[in-house]
N, C-alpha and C. Protein backbone atom coordinates (compact mmCIF):
# COMPACT_ATOMS: atom_id res chain seq x y z
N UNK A 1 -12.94 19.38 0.47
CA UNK A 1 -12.29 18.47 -0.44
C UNK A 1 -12.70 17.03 -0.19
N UNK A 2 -13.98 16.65 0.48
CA UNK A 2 -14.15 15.61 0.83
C UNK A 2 -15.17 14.87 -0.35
N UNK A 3 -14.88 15.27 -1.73
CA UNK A 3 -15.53 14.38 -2.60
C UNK A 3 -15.89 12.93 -1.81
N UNK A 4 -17.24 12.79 -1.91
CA UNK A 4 -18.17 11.29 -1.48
C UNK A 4 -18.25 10.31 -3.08
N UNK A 5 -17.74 9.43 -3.26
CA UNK A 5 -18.29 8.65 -4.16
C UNK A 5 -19.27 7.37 -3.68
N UNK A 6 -20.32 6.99 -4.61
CA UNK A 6 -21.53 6.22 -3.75
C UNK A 6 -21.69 4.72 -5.02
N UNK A 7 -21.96 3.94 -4.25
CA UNK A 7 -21.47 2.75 -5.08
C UNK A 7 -23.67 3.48 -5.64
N UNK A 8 -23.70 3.40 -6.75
CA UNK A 8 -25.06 3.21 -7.16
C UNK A 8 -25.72 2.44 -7.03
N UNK A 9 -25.20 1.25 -7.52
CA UNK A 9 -26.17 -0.16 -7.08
C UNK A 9 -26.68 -0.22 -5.27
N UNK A 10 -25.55 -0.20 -4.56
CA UNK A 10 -26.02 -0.50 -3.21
C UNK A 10 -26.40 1.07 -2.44
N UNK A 11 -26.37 1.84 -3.37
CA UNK A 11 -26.32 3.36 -2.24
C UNK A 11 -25.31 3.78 -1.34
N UNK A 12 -24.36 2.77 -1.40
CA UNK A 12 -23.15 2.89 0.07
C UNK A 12 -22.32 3.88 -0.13
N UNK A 13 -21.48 4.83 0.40
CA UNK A 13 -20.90 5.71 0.07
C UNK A 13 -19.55 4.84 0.00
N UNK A 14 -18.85 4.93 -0.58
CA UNK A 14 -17.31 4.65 -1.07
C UNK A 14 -16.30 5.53 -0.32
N UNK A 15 -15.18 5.32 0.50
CA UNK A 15 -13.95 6.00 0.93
C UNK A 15 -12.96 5.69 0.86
N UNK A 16 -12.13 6.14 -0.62
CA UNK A 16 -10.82 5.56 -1.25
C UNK A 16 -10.20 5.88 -0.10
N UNK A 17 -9.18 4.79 -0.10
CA UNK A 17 -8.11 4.58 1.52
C UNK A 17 -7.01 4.96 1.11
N UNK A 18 -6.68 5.36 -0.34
CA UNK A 18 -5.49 6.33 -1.01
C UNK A 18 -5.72 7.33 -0.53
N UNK A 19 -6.93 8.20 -0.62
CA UNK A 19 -7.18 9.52 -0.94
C UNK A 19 -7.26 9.89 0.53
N UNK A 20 -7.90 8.89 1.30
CA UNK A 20 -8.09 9.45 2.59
C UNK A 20 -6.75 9.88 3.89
N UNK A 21 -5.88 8.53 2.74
CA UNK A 21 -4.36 8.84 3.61
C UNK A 21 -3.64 9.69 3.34
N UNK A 22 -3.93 10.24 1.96
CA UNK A 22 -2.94 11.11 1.69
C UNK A 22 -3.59 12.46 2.22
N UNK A 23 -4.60 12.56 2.58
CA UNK A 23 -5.43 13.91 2.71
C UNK A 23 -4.55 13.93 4.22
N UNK A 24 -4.67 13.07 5.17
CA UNK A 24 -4.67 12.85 6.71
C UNK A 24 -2.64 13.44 6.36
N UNK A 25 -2.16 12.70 5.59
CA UNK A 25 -0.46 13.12 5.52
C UNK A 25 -0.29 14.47 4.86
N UNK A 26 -0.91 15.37 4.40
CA UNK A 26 -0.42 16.31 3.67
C UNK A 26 -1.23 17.78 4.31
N UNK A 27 -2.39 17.45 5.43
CA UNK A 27 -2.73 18.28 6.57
C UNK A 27 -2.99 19.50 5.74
N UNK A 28 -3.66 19.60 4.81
CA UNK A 28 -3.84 21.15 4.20
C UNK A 28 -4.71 22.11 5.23
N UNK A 29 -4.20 23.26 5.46
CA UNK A 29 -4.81 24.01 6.64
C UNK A 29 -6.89 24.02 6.07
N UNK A 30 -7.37 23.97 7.38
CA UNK A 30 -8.49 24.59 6.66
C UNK A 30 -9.03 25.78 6.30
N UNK A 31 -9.87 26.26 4.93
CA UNK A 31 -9.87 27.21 4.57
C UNK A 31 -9.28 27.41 4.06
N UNK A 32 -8.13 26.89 3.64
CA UNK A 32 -7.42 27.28 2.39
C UNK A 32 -7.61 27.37 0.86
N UNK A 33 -8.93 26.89 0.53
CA UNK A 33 -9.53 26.78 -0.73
C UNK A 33 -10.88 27.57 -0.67
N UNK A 34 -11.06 28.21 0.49
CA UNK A 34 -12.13 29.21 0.82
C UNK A 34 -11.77 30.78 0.47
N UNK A 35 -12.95 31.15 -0.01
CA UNK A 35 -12.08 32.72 -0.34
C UNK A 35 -11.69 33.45 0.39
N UNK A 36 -10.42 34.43 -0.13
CA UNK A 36 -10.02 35.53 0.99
C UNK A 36 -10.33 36.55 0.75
N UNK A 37 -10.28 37.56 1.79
CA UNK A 37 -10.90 38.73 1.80
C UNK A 37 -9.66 40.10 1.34
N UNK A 38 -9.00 40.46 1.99
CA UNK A 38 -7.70 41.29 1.82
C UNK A 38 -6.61 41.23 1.81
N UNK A 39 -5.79 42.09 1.38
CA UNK A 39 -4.52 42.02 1.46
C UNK A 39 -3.69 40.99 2.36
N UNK A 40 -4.14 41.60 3.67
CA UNK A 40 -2.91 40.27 4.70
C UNK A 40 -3.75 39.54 4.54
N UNK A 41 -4.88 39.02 4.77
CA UNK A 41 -5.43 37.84 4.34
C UNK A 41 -4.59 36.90 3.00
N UNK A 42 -4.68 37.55 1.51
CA UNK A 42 -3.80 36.98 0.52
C UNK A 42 -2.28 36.37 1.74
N UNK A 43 -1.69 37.70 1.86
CA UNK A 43 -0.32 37.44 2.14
C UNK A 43 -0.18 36.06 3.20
N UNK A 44 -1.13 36.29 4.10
CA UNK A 44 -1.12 34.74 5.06
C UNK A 44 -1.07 33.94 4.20
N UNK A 45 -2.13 33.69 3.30
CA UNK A 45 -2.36 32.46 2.83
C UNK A 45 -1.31 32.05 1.44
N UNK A 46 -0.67 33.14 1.09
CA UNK A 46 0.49 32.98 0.13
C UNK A 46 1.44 32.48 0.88
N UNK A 47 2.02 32.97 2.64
CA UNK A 47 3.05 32.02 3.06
C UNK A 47 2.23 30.89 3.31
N UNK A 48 1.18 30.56 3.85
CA UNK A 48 0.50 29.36 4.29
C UNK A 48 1.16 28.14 2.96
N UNK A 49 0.52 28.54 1.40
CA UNK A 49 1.07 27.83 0.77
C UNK A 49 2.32 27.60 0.21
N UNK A 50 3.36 28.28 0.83
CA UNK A 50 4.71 28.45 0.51
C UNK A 50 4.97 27.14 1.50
N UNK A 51 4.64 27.05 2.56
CA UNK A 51 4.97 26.25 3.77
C UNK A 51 4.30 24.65 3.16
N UNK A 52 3.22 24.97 2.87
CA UNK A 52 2.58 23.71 2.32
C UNK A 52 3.21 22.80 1.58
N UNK A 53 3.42 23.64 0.65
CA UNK A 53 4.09 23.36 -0.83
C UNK A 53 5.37 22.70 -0.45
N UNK A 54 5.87 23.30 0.84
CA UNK A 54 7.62 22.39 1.13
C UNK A 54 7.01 20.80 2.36
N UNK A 55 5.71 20.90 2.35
CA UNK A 55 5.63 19.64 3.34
C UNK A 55 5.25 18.74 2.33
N UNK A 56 4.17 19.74 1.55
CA UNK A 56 3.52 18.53 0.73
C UNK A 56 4.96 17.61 -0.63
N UNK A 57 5.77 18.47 -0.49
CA UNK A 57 7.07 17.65 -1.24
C UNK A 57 7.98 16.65 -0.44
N UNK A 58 7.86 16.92 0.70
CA UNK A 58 8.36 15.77 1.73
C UNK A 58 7.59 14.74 1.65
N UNK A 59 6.39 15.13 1.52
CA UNK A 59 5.07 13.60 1.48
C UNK A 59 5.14 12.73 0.02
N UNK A 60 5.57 13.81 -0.69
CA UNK A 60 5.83 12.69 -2.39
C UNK A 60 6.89 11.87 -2.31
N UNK A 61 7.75 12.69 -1.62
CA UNK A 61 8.88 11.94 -1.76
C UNK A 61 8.68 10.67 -0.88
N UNK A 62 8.45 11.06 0.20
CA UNK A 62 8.07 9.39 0.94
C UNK A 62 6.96 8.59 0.60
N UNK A 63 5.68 9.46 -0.42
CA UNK A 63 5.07 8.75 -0.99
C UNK A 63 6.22 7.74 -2.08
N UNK A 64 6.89 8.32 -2.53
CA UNK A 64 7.48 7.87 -3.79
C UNK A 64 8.12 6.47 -3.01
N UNK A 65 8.99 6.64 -1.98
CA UNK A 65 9.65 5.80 -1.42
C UNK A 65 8.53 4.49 -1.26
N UNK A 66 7.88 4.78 -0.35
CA UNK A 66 6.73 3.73 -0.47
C UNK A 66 6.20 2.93 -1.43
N UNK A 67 5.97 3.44 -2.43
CA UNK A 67 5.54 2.89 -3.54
C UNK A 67 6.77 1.81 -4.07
N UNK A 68 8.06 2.32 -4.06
CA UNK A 68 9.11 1.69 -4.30
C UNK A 68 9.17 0.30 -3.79
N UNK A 69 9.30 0.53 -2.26
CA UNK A 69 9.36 -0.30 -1.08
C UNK A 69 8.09 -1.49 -1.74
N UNK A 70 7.35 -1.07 -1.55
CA UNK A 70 6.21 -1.65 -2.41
C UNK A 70 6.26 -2.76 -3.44
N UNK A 71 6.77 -1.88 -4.77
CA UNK A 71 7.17 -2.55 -5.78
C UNK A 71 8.27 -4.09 -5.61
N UNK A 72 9.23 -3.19 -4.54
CA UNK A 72 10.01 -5.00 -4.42
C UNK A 72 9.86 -5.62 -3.74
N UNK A 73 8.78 -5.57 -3.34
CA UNK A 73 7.99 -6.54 -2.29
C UNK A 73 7.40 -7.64 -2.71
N UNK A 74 6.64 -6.68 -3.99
CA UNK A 74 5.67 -7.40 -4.67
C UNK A 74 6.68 -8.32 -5.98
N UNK A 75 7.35 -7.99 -6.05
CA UNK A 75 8.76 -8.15 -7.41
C UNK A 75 9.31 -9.70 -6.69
N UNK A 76 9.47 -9.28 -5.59
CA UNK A 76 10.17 -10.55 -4.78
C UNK A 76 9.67 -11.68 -4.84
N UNK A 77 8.66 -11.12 -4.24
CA UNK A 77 7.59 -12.50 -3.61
C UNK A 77 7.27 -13.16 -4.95
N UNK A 78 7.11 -12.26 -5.84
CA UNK A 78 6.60 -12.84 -7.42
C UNK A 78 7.83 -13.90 -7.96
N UNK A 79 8.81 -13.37 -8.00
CA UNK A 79 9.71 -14.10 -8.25
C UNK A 79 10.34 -15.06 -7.53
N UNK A 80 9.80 -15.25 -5.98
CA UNK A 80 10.16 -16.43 -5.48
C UNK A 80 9.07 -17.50 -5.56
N UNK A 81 7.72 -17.26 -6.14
CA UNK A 81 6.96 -17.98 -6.38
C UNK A 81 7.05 -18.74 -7.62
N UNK A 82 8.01 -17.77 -8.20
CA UNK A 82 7.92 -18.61 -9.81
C UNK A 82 8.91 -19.54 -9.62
N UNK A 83 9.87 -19.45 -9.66
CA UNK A 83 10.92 -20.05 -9.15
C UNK A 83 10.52 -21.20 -7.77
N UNK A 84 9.91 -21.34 -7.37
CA UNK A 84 9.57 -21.84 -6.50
C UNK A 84 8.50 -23.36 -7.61
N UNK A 85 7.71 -22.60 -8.15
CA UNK A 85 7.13 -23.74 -8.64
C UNK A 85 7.65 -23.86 -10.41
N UNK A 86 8.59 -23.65 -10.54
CA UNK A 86 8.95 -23.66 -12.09
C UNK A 86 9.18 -24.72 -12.70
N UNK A 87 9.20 -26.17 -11.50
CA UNK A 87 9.10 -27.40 -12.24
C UNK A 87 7.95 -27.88 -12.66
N UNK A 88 6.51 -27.27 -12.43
CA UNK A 88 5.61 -27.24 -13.16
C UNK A 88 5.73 -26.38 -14.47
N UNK A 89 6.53 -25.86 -15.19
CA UNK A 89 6.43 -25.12 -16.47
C UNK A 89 6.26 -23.74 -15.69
N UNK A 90 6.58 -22.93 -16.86
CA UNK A 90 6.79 -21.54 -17.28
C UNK A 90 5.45 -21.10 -16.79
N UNK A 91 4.14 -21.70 -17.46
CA UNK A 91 2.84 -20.88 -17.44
C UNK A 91 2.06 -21.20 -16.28
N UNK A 92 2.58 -22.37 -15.99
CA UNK A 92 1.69 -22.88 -14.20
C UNK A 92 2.66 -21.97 -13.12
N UNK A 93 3.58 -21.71 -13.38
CA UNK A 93 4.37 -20.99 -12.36
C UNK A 93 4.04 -19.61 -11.98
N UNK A 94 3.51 -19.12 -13.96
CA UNK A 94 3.25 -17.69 -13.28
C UNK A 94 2.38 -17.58 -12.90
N UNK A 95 1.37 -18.72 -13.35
CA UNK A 95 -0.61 -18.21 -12.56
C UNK A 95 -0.53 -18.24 -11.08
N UNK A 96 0.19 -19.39 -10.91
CA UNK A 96 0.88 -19.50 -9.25
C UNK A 96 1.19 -18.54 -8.77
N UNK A 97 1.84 -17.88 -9.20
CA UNK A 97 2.53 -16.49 -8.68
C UNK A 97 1.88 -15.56 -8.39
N UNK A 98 1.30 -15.40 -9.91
CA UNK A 98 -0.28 -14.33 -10.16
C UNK A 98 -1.08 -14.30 -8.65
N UNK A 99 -1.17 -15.63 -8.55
CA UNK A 99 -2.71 -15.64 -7.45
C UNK A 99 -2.24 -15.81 -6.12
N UNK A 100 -0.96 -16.10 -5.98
CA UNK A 100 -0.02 -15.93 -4.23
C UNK A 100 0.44 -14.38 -4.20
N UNK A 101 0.29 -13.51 -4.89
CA UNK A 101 1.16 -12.47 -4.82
C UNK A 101 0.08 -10.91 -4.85
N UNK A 102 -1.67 -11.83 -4.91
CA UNK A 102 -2.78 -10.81 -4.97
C UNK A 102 -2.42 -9.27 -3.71
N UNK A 103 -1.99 -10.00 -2.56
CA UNK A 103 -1.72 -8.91 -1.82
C UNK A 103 -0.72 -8.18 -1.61
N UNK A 104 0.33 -8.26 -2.27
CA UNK A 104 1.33 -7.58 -2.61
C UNK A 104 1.15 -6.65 -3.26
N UNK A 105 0.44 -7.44 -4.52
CA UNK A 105 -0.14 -5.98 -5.81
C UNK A 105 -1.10 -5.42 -5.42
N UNK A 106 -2.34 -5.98 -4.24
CA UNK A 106 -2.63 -4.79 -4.11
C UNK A 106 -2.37 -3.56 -3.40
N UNK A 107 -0.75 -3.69 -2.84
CA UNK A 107 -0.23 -2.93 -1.98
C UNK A 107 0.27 -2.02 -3.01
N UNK A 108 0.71 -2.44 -3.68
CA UNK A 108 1.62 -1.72 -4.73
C UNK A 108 0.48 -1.06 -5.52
N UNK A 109 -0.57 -1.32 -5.79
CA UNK A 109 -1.62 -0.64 -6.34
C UNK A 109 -1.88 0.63 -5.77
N UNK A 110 -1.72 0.55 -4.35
CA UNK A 110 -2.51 1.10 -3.14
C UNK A 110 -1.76 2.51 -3.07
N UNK A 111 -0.15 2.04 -3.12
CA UNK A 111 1.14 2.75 -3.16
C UNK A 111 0.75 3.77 -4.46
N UNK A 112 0.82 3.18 -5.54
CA UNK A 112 0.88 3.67 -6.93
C UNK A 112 -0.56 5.20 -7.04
N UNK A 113 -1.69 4.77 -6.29
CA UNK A 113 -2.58 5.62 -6.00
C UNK A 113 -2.62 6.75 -5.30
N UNK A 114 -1.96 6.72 -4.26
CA UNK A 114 -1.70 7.29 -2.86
C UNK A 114 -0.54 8.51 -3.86
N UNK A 115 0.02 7.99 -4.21
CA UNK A 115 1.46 8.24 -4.84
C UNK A 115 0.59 9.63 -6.19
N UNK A 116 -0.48 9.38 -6.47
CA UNK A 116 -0.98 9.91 -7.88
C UNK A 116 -1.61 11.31 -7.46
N UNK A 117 -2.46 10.95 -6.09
CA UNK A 117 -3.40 11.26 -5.96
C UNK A 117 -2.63 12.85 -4.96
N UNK A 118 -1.01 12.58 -4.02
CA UNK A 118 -0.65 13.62 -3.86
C UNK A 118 -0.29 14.60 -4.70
N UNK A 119 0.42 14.21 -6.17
CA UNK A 119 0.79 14.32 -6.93
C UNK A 119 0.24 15.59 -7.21
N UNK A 120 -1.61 15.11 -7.47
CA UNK A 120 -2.39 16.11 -7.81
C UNK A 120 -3.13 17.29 -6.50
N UNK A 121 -3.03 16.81 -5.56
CA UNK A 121 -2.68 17.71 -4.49
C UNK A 121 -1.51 18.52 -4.62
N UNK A 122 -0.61 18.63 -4.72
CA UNK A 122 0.83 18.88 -4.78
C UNK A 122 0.26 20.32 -6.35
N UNK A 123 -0.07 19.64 -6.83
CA UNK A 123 -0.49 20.21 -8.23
C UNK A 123 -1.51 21.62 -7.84
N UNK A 124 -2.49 20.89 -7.51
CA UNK A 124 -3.85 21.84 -7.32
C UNK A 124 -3.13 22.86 -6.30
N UNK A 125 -2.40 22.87 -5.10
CA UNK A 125 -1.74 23.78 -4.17
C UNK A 125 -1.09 24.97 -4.97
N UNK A 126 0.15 23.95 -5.55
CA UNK A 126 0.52 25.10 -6.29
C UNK A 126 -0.12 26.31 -7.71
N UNK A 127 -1.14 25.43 -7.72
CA UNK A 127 -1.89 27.04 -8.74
C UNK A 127 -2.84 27.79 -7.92
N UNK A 128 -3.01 27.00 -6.66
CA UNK A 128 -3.76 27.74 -5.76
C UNK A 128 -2.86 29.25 -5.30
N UNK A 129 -1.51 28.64 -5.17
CA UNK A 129 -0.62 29.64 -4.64
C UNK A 129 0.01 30.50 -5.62
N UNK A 130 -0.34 30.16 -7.19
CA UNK A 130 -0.08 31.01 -8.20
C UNK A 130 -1.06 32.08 -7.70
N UNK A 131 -2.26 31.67 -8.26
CA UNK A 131 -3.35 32.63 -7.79
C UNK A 131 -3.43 33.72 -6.78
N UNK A 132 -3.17 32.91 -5.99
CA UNK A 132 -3.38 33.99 -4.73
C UNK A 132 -2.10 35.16 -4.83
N UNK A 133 -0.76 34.51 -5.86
CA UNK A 133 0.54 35.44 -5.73
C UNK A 133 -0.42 36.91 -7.01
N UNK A 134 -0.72 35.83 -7.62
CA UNK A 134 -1.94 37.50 -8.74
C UNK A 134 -2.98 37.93 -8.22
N UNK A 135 -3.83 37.88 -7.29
CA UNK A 135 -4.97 38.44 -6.30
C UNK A 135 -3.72 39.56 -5.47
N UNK A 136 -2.87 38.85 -5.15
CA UNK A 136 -2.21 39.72 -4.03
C UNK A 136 -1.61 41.02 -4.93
N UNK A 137 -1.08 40.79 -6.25
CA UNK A 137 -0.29 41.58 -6.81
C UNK A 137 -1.26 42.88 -7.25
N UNK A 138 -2.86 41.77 -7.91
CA UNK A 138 -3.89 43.31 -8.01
C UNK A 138 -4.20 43.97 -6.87
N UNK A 139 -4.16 43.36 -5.81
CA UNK A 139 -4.62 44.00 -4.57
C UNK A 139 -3.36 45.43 -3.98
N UNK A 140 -2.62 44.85 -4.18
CA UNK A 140 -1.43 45.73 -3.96
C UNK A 140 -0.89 47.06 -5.02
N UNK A 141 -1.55 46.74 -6.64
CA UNK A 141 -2.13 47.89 -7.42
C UNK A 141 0.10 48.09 -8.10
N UNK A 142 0.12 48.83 -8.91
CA UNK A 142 1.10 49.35 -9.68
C UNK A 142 2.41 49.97 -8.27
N UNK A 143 3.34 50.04 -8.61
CA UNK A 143 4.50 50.16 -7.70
C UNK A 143 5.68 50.76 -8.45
N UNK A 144 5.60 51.97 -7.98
CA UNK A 144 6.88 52.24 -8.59
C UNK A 144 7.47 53.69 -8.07
């Protein structure tokens, strides 16, 4: 899962610091997107993602929190800047703000990404673990 993106112009490889944190917080076993072979094989890897699936929802949620935390950080500071210079007018206050508050938003950017990107982890797991619940069910054949 280690998609490389490469800046073209310079050749440099690119390593989103969203993607890389959320990969490092959500610890997906390895091999889990590698094929399986049999029956207990499926069945491991069906609880494997049962287990997953309840960490990787602990990580949204504190992703989520974060992002929050985030947001009134950046909300604050914005609004004590405006307010701060609002006896220059309405529109000098907010460019003021705009350009004192660059690292806030890009925290909250950072948050908002991190936040997307488990999301779709969270996502891709669980059809992984659909799957494997219908591999296991043909493998296991009619019951009755």
């Amino acid at each position: 899962m280690s998609d490389q993106l490469v800046n073209h112009a310079s050749g440099e490889i690119i390593e989103p610091r969203a993607q890389a944190e959320v990969e490092a917080l959500l610890a997906v076993p390895e091999g889990f997107y590698g094929p399986t072979l049999g029956p207990g094989e499926v069945a491991d890897m069906i609880e494997a993602a049962g287990e997953l699936g309840a960490h990787v929802g602990r990580v949204v949620t504190f992703l989520y929190e974060e992002r929050h935390r985030a947001e009134e950080k950046y909300q604050a500071a914005f609004a004590d800047h405006m307010v701060m210079h609002s006896k220059h007018g309405a529109v000098l206050a907010r460019q003021f703000a705009i350009q004192k508050t660059q690292s806030e938003l890009h925290e909250l950017n950072l948050a908002k990404e991190k936040l997307r990107y488990a999301t779709e982890m969270q996502r891709a797991i669980s059809e992984r673990a659909i799957g494997l619940m219908s591999i296991n069910k043909r493998l296991l054949g009619p019951r009755g």
